[in-house]
Protein backbone atom coordinates (compact mmCIF):
# COMPACT_ATOMS: atom_id res chain seq x y z
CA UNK A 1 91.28 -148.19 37.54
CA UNK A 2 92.62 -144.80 36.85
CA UNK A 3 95.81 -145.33 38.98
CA UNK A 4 98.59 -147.93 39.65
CA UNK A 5 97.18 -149.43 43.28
CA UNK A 6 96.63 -153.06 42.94
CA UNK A 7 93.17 -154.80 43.16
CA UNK A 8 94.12 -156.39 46.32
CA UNK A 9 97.07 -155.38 48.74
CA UNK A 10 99.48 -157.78 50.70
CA UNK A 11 98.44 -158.96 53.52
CA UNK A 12 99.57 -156.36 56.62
CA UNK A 13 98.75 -157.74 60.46
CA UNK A 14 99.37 -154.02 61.99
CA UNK A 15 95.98 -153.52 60.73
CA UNK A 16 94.56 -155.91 63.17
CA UNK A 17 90.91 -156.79 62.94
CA UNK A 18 90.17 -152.88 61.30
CA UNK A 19 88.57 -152.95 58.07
CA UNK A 20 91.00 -150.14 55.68
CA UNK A 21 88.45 -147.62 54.92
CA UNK A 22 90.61 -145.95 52.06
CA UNK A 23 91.45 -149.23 50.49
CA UNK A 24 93.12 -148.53 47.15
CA UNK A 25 91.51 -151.27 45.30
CA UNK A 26 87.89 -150.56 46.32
CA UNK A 27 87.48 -147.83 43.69
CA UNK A 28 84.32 -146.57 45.82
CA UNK A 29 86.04 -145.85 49.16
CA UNK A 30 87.93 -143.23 47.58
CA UNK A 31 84.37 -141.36 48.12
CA UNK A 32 83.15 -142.82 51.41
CA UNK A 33 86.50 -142.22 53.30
CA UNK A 34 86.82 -139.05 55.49
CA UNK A 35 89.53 -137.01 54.18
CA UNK A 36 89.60 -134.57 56.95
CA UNK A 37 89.61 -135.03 61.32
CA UNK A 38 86.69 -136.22 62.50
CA UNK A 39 84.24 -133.71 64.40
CA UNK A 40 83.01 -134.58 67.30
CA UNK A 41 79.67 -133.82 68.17
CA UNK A 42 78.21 -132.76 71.91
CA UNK A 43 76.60 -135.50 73.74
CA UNK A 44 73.35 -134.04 73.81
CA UNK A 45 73.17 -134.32 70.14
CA UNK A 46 73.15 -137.74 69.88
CA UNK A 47 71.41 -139.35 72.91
CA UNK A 48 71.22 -143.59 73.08
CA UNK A 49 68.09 -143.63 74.98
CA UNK A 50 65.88 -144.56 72.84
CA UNK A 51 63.95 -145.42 70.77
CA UNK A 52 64.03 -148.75 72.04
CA UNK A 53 63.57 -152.22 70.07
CA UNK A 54 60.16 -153.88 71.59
CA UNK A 55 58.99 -157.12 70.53
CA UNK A 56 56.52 -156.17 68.08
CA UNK A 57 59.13 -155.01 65.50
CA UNK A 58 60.23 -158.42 65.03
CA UNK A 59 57.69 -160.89 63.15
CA UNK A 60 57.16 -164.76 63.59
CA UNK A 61 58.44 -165.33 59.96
CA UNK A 62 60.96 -162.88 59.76
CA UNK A 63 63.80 -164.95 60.49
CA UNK A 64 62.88 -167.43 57.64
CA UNK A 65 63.60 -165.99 54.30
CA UNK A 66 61.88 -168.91 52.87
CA UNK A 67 58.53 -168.48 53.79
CA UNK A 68 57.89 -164.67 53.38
CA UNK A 69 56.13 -165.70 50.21
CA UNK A 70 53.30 -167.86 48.76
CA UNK A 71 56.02 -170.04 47.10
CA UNK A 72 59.17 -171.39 47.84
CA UNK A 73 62.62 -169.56 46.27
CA UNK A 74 64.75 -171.12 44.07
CA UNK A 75 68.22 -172.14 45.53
CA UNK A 76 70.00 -174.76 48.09
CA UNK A 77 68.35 -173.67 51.11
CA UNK A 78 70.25 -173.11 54.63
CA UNK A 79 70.82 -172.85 58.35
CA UNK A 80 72.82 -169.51 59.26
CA UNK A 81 72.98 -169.37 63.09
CA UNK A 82 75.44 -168.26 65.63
CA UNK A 83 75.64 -166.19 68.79
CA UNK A 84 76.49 -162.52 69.19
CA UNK A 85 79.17 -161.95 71.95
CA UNK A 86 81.27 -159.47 73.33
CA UNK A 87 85.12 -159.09 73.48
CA UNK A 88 84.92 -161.39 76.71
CA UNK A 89 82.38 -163.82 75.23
CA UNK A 90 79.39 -162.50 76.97
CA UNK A 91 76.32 -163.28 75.13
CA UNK A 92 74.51 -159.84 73.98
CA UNK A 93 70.99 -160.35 75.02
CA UNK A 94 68.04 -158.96 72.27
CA UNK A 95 70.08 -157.65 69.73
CA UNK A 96 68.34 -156.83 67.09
CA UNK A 97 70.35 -159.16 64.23
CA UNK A 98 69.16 -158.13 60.18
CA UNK A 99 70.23 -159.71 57.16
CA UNK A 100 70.16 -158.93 53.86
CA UNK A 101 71.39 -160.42 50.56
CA UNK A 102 71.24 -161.62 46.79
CA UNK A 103 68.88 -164.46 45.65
CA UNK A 104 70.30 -167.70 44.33
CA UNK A 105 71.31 -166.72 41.09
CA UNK A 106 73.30 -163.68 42.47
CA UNK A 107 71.12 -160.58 42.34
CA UNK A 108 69.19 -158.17 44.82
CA UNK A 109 65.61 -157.29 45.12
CA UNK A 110 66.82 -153.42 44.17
CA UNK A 111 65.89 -151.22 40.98
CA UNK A 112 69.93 -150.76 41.53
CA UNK A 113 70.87 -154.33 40.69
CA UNK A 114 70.39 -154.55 36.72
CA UNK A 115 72.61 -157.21 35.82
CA UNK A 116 71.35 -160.24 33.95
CA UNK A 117 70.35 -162.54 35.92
CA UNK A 118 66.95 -163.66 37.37
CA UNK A 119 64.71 -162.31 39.99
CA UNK A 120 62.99 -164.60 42.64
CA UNK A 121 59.63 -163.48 42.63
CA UNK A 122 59.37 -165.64 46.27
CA UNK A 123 62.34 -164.07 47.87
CA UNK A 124 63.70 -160.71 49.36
CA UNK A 125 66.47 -161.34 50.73
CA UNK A 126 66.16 -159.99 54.15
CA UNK A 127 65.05 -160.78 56.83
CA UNK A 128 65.41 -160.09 61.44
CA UNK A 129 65.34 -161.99 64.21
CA UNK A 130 66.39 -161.02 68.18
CA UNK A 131 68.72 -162.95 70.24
CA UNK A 132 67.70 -165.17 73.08
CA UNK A 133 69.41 -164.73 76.53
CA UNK A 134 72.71 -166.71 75.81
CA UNK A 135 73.08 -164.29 72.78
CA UNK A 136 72.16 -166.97 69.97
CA UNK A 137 70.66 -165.92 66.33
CA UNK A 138 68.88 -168.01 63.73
CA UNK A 139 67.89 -167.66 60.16
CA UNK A 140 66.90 -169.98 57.23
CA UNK A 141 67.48 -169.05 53.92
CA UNK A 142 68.76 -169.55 50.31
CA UNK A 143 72.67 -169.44 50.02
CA UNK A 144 72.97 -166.29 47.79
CA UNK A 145 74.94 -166.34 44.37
CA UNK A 146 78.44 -164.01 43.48
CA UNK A 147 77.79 -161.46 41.49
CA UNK A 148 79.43 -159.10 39.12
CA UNK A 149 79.77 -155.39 40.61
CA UNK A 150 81.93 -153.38 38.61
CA UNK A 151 84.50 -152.27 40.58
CA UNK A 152 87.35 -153.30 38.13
CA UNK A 153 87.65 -155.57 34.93
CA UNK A 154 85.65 -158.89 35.62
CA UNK A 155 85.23 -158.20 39.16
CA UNK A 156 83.00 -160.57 40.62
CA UNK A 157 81.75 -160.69 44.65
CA UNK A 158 82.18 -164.19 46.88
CA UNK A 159 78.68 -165.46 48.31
CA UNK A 160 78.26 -163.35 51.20
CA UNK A 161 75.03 -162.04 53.51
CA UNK A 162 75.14 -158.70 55.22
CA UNK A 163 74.35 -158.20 58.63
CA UNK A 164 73.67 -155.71 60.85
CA UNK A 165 73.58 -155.74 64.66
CA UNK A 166 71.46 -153.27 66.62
CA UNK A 167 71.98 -152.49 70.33
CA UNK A 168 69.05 -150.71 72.22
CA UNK A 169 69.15 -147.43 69.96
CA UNK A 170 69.66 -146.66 66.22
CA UNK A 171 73.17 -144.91 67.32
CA UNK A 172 74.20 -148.31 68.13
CA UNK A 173 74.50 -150.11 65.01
CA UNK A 174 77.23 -152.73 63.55
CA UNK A 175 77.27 -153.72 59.82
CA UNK A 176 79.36 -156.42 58.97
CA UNK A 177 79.71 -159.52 56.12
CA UNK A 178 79.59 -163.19 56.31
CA UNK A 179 81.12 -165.74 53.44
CA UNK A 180 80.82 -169.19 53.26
CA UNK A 181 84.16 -171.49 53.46
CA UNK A 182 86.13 -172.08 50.43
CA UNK A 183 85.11 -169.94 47.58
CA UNK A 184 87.45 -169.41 45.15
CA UNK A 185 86.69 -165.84 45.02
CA UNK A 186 88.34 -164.74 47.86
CA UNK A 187 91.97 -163.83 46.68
CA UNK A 188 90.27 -161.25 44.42
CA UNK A 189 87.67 -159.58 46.00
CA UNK A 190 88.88 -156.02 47.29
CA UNK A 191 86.47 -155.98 49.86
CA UNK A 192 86.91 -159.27 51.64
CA UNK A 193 90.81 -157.97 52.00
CA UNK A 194 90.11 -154.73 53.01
CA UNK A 195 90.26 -156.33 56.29
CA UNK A 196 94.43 -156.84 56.13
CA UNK A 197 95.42 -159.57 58.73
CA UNK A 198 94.30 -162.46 57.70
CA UNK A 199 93.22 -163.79 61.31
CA UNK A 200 90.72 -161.36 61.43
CA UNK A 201 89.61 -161.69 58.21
CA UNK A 202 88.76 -165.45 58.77
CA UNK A 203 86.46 -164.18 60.92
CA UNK A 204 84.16 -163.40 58.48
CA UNK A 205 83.97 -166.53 56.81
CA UNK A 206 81.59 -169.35 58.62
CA UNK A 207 81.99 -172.84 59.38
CA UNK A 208 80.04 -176.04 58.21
CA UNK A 209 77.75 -177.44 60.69
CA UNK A 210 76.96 -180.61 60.23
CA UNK A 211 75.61 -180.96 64.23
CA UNK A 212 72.92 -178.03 62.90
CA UNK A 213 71.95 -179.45 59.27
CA UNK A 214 69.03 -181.30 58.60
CA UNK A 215 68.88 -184.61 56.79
CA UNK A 216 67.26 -184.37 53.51
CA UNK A 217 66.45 -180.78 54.22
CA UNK A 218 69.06 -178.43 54.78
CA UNK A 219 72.94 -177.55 55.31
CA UNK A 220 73.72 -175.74 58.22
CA UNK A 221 76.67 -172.76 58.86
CA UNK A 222 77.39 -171.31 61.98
CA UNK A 223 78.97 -167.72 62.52
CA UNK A 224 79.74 -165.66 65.91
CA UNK A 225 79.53 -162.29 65.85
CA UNK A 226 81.92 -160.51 68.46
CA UNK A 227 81.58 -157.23 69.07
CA UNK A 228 84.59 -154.94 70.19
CA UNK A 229 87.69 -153.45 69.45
CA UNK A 230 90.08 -155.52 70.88
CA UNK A 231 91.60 -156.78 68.58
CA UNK A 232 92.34 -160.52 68.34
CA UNK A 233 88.82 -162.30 68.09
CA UNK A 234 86.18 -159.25 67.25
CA UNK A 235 84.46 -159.45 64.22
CA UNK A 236 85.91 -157.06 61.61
CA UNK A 237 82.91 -154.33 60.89
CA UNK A 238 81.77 -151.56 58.66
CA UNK A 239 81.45 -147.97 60.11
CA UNK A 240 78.32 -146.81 59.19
């Protein structure tokens, strides 16, 4: 770090559920952060009517990141599923839901991601599905590893998958993070505490469902997604 700011900040509840885009210890928003007003464009420049998400984008296998190979990968193999809801609890009807994330041993399918550590030649790491009428998502897939990134001496990410929620357009996109309970990574990663109340940062971390796991086959998490700015309750997200 080239100045004094601390990895990770107190906790501060005025920021609600609002993820700090200038957070001091997440060297790289230093970059991504406006630093001047933002300009607002005329509404004819950025129309939400289309395109629209048909059924053909999404494939049968997509949502299972285990079988999008001729093998299977490596790793403990899960249940994510959840619903995706609004700031009343309405279920949002075919969203388009993607996920993306690290293999087992904590590294991406990317020429990016160098570090040491092994490639699954039977897994990607991302996958789609669409939500049914009462708003509900499901994927299977291998609980990703931490990984180092960088950011600071011995900096090291909690388990986490991405996801991104589409609405009918590509203007209408949501990018967000899910972590699995317990991981003792949490009190260091910059990222994770970006998000400054710790209510709405729990959000982001998913519960163990036993009701959902299969015996002998697979553990199960479940994770709503609630979309808004409310406040209490939404999901803290990413602008993109």
């Amino acid at each position: 770090m080239s100045d004094d700011s601390p990895i990770v900040l107190p906790d501060d509840p005025s920021f609600g559920s609002d993820v700090q885009v200038d957070y001091p210890g997440y060297r790289s928003t230093r970059l991504r952060a406006p630093k001047r007003p933002l300009v607002t464009l005329p509404e004819e420049l950025h129309p939400v009517g289309g395109p629209v998400f048909g059924d053909e984008t999404v494939f049968e296998l997509d949502y299972d990141l285990t079988k999008q190979h001729e093998g299977e990968p490596l790793g403990e193999r899960i249940i994510v599923s959840g619903r995706v809801l609004d700031d009343n609890g309405k279920p949002i009807r075919n969203a388009l839901v993607e996920v993306w994330q690290a293999n087992a041993g904590g590294r991406y399918k990317h020429e990016v991601d160098q570090h040491p550590a092994p490639l699954d030649p039977n897994f990607s790491g991302a996958g789609r599905c669409r939500t049914d009428d009462d708003g509900n998502y499901r994927f299977i897939t291998i609980k990703p590893g931490a990984y180092p990134w960088g950011n600071h001496e011995n900096a090291w990410r909690p388990a986490h998958i991405h996801f991104s929620v589409f609405g009918r357009a590509f203007t209408q996109r949501l990018v967000t993070q899910m972590y699995f309970p317990g991981d003792p990574l949490f009190r260091f990663d910059p990222i994770f505490n970006s998000v400054r109340d710790p209510k709405a940062r729990a959000l982001l971390v998913s519960e163990f469902d036993l009701a959902t796991t299969k015996p002998e086959w697979a553990l199960a998490y479940r994770w709503n997604i609630v979309l808004g700015h409310a406040g209490s309750g939404t999901t803290p997200l990413e602008d993109t």
